[in-house]
N, C-alpha and C. Protein backbone atom coordinates (compact mmCIF):
# COMPACT_ATOMS: atom_id res chain seq x y z
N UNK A 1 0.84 -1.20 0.00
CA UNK A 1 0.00 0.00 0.00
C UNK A 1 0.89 1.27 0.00
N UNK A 2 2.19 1.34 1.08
CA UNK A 2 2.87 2.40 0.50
C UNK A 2 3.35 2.63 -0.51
N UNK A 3 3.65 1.51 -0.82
CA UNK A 3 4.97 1.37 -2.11
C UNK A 3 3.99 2.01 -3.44
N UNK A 4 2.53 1.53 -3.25
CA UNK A 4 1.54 2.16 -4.26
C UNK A 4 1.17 3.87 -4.55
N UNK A 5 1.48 4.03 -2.98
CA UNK A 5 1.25 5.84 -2.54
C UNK A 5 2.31 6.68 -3.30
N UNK A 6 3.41 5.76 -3.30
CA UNK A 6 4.69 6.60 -3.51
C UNK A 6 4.53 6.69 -4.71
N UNK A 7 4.54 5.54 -5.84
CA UNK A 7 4.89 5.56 -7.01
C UNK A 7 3.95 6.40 -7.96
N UNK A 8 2.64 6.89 -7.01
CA UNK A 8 1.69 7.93 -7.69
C UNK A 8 1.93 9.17 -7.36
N UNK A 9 2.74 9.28 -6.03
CA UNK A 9 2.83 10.28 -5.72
C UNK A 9 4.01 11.46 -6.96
N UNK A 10 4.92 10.39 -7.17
CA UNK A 10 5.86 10.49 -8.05
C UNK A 10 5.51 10.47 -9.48
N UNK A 11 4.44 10.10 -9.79
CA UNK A 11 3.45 10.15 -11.19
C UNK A 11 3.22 11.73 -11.37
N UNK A 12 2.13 11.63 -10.18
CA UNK A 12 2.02 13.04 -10.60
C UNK A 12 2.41 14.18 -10.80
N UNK A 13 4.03 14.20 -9.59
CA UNK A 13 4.77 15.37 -9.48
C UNK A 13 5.71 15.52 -10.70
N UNK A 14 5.52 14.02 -11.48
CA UNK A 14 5.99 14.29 -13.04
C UNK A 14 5.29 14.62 -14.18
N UNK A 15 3.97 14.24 -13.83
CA UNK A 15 3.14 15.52 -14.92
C UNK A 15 3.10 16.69 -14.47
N UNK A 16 3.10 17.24 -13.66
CA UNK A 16 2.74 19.05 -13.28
C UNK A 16 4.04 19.40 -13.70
N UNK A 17 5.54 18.59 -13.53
CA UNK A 17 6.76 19.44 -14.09
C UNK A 17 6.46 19.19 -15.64
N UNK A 18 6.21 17.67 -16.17
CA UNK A 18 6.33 18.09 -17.93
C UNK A 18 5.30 19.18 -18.31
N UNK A 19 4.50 19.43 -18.01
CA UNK A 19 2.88 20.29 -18.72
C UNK A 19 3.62 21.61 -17.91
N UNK A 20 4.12 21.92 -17.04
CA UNK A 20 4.79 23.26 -17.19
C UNK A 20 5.60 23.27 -17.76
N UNK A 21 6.74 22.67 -17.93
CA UNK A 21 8.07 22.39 -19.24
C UNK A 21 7.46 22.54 -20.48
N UNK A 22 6.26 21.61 -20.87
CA UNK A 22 5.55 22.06 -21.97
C UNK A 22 4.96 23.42 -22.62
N UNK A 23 4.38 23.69 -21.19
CA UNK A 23 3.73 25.31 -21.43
C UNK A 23 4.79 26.41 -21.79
N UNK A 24 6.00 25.87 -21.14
CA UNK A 24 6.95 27.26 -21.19
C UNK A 24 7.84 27.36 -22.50
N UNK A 25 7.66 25.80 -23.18
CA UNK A 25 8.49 25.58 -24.64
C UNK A 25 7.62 26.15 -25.13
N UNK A 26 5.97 26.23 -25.37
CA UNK A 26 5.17 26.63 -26.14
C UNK A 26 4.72 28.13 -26.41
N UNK A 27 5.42 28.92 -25.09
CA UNK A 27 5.55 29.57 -24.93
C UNK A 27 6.86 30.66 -25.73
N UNK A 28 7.94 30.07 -25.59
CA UNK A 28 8.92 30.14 -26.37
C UNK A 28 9.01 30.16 -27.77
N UNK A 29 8.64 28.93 -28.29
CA UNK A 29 8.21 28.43 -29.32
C UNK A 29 7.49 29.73 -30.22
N UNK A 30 6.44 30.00 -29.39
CA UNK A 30 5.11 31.12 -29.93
C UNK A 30 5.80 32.69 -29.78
N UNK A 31 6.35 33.05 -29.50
CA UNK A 31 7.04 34.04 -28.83
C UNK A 31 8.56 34.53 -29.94
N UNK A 32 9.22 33.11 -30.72
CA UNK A 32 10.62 33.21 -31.64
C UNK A 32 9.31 33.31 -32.73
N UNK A 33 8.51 32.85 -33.23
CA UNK A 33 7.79 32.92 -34.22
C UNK A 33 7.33 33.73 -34.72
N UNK A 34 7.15 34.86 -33.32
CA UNK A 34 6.28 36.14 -33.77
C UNK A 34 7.46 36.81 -34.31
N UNK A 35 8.62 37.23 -33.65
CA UNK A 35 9.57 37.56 -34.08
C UNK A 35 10.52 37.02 -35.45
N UNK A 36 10.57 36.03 -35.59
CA UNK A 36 11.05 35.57 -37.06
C UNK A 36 9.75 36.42 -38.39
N UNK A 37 8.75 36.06 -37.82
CA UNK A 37 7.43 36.82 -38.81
C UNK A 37 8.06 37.99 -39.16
N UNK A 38 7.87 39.00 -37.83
CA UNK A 38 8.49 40.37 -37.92
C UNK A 38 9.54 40.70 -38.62
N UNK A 39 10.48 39.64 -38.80
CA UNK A 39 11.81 39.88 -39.67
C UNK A 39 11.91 39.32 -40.79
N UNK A 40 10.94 38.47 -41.07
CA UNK A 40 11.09 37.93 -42.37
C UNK A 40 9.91 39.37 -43.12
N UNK A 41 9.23 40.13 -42.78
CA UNK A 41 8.58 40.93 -43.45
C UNK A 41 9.39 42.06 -43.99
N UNK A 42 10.37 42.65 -43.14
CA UNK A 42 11.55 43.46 -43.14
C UNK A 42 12.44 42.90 -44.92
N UNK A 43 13.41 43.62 -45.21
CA UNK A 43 14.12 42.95 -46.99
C UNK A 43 14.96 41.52 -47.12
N UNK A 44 14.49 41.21 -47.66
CA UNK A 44 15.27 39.94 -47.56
C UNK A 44 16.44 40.16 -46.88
N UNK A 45 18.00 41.05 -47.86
CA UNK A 45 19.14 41.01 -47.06
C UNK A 45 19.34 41.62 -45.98
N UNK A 46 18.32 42.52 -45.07
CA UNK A 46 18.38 42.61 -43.62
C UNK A 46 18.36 41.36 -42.77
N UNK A 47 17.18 40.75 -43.62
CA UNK A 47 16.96 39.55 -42.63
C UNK A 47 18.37 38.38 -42.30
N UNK A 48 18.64 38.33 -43.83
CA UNK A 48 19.99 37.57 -44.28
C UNK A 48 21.46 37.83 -43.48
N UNK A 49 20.98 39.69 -43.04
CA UNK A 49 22.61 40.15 -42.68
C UNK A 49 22.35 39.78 -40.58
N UNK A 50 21.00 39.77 -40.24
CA UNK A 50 20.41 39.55 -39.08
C UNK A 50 20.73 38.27 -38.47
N UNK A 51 20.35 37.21 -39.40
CA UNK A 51 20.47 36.03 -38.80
C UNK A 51 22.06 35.32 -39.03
N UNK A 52 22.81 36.05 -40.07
CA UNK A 52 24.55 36.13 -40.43
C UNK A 52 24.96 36.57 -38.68
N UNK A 53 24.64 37.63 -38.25
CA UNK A 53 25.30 38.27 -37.28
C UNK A 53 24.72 37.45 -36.18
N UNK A 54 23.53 37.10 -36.06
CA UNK A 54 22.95 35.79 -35.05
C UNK A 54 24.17 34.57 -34.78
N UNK A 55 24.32 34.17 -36.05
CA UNK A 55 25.31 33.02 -35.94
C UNK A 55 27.26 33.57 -35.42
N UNK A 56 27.14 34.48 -36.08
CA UNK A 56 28.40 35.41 -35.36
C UNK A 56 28.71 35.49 -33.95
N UNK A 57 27.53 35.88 -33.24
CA UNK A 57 27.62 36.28 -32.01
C UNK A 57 27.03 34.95 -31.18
C-alpha cells in the first residue's frame, strides 16, 4: 500500500513538471515565431545580414 502511494505520488509530481516544461516551450516556441514573422517581413538582405550576425555572435 505504500509502495503504491509513492509511485503515484511520483506520477504526478511528473506531470505538473512536464505540462509546465511544456507550457513554457510553447511559450517560447510562440514568442521566436512572432519575431522571425516580424523579420522575415523586413528585406530579404536585412533579414539575411540579421540572422549572419545571429550566428556570429
Amino acid at each position: 500500500m505504500r509502495r503504491k502511494k509513492k509511485n503515484y505520488y511520483r506520477e504526478s509530481v511528473g506531470g505538473t513538471v512536464t505540462k509546465s516544461y511544456a507550457f513554457f516551450a510553447g511559450m517560447v516556441v510562440s514568442a521566436s515565431g512572432k519575431y522571425y514573422n516580424k523579420e522575415r517581413k523586413k528585406e530579404k538582405g536585412e533579414v539575411r545580414w540579421t540572422m549572419k550576425r545571429n550566428m556570429l555572435y
